[in-house]
C-alpha atoms as a PDB file:
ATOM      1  CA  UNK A   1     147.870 128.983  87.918  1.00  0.00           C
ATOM      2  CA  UNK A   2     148.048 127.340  91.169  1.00  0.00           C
ATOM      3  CA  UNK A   3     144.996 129.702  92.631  1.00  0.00           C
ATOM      4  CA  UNK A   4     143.044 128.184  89.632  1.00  0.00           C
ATOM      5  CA  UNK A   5     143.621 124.693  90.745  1.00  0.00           C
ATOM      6  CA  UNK A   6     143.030 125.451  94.265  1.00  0.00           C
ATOM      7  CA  UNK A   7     139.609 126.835  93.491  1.00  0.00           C
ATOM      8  CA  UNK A   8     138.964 124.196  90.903  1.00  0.00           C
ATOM      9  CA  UNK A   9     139.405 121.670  93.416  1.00  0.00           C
ATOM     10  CA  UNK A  10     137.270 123.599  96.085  1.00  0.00           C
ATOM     11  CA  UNK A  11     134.492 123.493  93.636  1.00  0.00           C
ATOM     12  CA  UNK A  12     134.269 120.398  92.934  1.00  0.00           C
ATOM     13  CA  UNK A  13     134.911 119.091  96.443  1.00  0.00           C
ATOM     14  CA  UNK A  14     131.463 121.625  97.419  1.00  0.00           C
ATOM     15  CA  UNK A  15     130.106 120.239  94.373  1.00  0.00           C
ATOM     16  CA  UNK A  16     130.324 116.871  95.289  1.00  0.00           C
ATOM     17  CA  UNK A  17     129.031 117.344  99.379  1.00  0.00           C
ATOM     18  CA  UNK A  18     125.932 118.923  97.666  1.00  0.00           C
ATOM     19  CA  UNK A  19     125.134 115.954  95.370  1.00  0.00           C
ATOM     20  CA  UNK A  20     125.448 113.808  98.956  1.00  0.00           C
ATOM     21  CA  UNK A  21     123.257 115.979 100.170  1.00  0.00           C
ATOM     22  CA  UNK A  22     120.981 115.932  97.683  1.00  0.00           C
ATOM     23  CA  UNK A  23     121.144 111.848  98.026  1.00  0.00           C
ATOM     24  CA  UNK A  24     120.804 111.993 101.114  1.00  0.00           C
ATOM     25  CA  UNK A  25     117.475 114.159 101.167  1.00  0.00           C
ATOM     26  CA  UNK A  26     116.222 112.377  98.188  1.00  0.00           C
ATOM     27  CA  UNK A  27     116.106 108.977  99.598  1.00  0.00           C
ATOM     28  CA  UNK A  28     115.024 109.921 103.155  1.00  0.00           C
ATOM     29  CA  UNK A  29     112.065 111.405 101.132  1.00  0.00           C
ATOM     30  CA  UNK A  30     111.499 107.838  99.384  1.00  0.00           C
ATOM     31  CA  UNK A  31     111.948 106.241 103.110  1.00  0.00           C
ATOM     32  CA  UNK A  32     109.772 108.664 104.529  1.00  0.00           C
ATOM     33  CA  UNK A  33     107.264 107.760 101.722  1.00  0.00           C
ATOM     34  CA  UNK A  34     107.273 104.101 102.101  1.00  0.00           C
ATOM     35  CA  UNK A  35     106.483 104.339 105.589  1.00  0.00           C
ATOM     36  CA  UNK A  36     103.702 106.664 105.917  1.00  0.00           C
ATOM     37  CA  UNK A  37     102.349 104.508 103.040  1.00  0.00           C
ATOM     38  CA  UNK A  38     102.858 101.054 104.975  1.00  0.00           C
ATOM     39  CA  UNK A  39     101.246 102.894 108.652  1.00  0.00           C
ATOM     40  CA  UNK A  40      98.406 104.449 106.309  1.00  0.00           C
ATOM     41  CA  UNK A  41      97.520 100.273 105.064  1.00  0.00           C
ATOM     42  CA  UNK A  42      97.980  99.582 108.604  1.00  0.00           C
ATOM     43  CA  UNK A  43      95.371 101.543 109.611  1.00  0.00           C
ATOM     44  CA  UNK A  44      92.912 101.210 106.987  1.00  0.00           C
ATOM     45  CA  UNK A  45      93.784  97.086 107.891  1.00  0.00           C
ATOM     46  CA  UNK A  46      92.848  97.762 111.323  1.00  0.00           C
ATOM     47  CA  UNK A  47      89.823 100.170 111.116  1.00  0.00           C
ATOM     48  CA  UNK A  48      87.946  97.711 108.459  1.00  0.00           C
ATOM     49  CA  UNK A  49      88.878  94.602 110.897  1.00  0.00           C
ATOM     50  CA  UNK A  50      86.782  96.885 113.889  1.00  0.00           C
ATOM     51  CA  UNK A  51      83.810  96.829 111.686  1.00  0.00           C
END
């Protein structure tokens, strides 16, 4: 009985550090995003100024 809890409670503790993980990747994936979209305006913004 007290093995079960022990490995019930490791589970969920790995459960819940890959869920952060998974948070973690998932919105530096939506940062990553909104920045190459903002330099990729920037640029069109300055090429079509050159013109």
């Amino acid at each position: 009985m007290w093995f079960a809890s022990v490995k019930k409670v490791r589970r969920m503790i790995d459960t819940g550090c890959l869920i952060a993980t998974i948070y973690i990747l998932f919105y530096a994936l939506v940062g990553m995003t909104i920045i190459a979209v903002a330099l990729i305006v920037a640029l069109a913004t300055i090429l079509s100024k050159q013109k």
